[in-house]
Protein backbone atom coordinates (compact mmCIF):
# COMPACT_ATOMS: atom_id res chain seq x y z
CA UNK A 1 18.36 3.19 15.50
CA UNK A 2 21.32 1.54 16.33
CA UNK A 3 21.75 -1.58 18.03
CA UNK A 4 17.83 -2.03 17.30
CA UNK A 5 15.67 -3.75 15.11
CA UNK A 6 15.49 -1.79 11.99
CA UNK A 7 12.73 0.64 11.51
CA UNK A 8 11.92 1.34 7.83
CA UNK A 9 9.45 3.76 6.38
CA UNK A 10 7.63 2.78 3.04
CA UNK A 11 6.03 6.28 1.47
CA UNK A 12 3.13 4.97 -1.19
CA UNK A 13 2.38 7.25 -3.83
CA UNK A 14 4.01 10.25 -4.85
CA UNK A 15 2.88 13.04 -7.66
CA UNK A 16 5.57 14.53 -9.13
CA UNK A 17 5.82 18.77 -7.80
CA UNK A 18 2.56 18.40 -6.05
CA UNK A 19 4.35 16.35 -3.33
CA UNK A 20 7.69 16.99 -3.27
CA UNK A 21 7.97 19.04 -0.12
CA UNK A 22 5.87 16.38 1.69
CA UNK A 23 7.69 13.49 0.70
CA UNK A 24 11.03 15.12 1.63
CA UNK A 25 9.28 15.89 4.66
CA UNK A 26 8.50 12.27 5.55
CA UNK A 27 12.21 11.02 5.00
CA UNK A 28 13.50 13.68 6.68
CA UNK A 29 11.18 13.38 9.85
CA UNK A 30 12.31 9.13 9.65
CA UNK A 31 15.64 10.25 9.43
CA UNK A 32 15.71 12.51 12.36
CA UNK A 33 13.08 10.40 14.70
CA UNK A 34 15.37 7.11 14.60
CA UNK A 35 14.14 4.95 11.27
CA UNK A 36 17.18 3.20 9.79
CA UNK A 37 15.57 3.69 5.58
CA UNK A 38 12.86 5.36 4.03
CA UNK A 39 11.57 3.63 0.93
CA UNK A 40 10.43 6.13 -1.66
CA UNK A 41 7.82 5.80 -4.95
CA UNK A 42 10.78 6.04 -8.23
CA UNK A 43 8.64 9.16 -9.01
CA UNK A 44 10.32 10.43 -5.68
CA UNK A 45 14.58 10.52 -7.16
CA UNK A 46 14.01 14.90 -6.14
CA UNK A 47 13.16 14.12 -2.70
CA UNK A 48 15.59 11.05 -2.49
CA UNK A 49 18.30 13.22 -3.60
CA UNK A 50 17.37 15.79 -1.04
CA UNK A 51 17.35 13.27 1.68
CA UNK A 52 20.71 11.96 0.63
CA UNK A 53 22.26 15.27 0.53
CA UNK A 54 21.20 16.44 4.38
CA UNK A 55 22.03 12.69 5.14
CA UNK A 56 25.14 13.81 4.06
CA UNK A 57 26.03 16.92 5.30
CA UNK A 58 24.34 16.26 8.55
CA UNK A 59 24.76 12.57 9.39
CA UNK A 60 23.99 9.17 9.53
CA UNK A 61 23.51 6.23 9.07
CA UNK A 62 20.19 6.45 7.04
CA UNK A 63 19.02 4.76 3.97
CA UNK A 64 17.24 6.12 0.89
CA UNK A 65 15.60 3.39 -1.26
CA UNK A 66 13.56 4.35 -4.30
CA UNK A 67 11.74 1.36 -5.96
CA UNK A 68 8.53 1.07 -8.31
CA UNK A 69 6.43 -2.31 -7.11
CA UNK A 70 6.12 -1.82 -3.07
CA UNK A 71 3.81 -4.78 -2.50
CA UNK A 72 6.89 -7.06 -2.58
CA UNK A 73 8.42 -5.17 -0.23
CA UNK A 74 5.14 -4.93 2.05
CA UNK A 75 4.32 -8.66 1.45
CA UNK A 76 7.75 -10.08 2.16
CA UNK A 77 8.52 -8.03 5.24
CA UNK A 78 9.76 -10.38 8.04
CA UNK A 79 8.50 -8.17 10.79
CA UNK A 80 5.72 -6.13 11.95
CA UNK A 81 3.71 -3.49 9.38
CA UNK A 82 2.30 -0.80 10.90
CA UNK A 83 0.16 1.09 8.75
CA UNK A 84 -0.42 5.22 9.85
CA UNK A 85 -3.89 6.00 9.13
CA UNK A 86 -6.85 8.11 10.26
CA UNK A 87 -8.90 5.15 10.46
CA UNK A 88 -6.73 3.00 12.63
CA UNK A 89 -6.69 2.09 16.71
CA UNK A 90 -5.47 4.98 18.85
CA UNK A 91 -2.03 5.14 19.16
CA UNK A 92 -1.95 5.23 22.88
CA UNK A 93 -4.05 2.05 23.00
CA UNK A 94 -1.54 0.07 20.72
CA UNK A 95 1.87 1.39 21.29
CA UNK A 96 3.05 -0.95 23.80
CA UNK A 97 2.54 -3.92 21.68
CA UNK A 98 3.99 -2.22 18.38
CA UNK A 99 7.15 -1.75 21.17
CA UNK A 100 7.18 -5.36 22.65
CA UNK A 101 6.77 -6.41 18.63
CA UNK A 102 9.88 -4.15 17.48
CA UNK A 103 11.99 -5.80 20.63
CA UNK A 104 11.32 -9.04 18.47
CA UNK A 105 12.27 -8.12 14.91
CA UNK A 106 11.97 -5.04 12.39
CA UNK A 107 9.33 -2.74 12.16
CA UNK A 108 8.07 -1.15 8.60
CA UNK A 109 5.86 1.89 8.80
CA UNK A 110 3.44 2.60 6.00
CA UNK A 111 2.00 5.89 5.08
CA UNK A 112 0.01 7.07 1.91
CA UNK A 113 0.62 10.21 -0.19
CA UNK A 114 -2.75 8.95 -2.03
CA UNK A 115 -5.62 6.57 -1.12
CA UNK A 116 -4.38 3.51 0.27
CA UNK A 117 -5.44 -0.01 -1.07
CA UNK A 118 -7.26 -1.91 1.06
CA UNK A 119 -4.53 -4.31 0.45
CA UNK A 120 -2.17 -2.48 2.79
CA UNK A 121 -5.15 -2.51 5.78
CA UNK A 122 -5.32 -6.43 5.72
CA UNK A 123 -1.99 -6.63 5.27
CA UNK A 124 -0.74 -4.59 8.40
CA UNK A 125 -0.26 -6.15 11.27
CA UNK A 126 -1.49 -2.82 13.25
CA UNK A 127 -3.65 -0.31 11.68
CA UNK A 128 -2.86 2.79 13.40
CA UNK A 129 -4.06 6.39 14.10
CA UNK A 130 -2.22 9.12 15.57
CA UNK A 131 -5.64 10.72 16.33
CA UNK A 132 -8.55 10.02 14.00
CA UNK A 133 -8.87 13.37 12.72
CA UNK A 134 -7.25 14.17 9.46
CA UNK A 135 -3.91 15.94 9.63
CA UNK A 136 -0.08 15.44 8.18
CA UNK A 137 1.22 12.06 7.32
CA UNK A 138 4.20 13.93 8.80
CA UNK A 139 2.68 14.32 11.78
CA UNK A 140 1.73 11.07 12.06
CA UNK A 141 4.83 9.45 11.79
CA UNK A 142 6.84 12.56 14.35
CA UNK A 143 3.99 11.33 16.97
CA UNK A 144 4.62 7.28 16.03
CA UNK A 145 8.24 7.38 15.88
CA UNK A 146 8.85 9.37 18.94
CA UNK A 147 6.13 6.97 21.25
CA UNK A 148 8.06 3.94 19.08
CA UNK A 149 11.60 4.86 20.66
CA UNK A 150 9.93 6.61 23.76
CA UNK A 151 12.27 9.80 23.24
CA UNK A 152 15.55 8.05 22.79
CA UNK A 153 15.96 9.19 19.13
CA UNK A 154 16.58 12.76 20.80
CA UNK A 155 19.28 12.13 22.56
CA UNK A 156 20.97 9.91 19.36
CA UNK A 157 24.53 10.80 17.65
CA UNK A 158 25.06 11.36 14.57
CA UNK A 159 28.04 9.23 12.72
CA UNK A 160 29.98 10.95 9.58
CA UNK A 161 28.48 14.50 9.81
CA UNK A 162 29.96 17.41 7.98
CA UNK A 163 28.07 19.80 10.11
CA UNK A 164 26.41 20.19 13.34
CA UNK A 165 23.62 22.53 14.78
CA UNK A 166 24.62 24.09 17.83
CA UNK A 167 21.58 24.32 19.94
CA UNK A 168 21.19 27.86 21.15
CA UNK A 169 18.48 30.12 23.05
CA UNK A 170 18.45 32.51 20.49
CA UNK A 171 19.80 32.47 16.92
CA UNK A 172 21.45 30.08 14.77
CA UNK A 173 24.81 28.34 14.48
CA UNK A 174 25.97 25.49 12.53
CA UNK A 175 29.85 24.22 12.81
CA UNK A 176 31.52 22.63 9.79
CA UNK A 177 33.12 19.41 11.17
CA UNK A 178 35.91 19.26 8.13
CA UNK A 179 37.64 22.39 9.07
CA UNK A 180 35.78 23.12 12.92
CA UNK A 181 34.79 26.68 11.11
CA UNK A 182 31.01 28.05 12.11
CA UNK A 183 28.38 29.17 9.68
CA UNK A 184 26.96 32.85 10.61
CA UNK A 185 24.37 33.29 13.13
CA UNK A 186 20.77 33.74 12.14
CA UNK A 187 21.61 32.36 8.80
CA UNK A 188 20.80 28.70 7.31
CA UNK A 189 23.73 27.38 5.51
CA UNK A 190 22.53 26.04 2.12
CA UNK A 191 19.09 26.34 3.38
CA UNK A 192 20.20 22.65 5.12
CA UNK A 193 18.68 23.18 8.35
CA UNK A 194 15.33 23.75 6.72
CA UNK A 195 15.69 21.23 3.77
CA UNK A 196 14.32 23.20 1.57
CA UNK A 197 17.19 24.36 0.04
């Protein structure tokens, strides 16, 4: 977020209309939760475009980044890896350091689409589960992100937006920006709000 250390999620693995939907899912949830980039597999250019497209309609700033080797990445990073996993130390027990550690420098957040290599476990400098029962890598990172920032990513505005989602009790409204017109009630324009259009 802004005026903070940068928060970057690195998505490992990716297979090609099998995970699609779930990779978009993970850049849009680091997107919306207060990461600065999402790093994607190159098998991922669908779900970068995707991300790039409600980045743009919707606002910024946010980073896509597709690249084939990640271990550079992952062994270079000059701050703190955190590593999402099942196996890992409760969250609860370990967020406060992963927040006095992101007050220091950056943060990158790795999550598999695949088996992990135990290279990424030694590697991290926290090894962390958002329960230890298997669920969503989406999940995960909602749960991480939102302790991360302790709820200030909610409340964050959105730079260079085309549109904006008018909260409302009941139905749905979204506002063009460029010409202050309003999509129709109850209806998703492009499918944006849902990203899977």
């Amino acid at each position: 977020m802004q005026g903070e250390p940068e928060v970057a999620v690195l998505r490992l693995g990716h297979r090609p209309g099998r995970d699609d939907r779930m990779t978009t899912h993970v850049g849009l949830t680091a997107r919306a939760l207060g990461a600065d980039r999402v790093v994607l597999p190159d098998e991922a250019s669908g779900p970068a475009d995707t991300i790039r497209d409600i980045t743009g309609r919707f606002g910024g700033p946010f980073e896509v980044e597709v690249r084939g080797d990640w271990r550079p990445l992952l062994r270079d990073w000059a701050g703190v890896v955190v590593h999402l996993t099942m196996y890992g130390l409760p969250v609860q027990e370990v967020e406060a350091d992963v927040r006095a550690d992101h007050r220091e420098g950056p943060v990158l957040v790795v999550l598999g689409a695949e088996k992990v290599p135990f290279e990424v476990y030694d590697r991290a400098d926290h090894n962390v589960g958002v329960t230890n029962q298997p669920h969503s890598e989406v999940a995960g990172l909602a749960v991480f992100l939102d302790r991360l920032f302790e709820g200030r990513e909610l409340d964050r505005e959105w730079a260079d937006a085309a549109r904006q989602v008018v909260p409302q009790e009941t139905g749905k409204k979204v506002v063009s920006l460029d010409d202050e017109s309003s999509g129709e009630e109850g209806q998703d324009p492009d499918g944006a709000a849902s990203a899977d259009g």
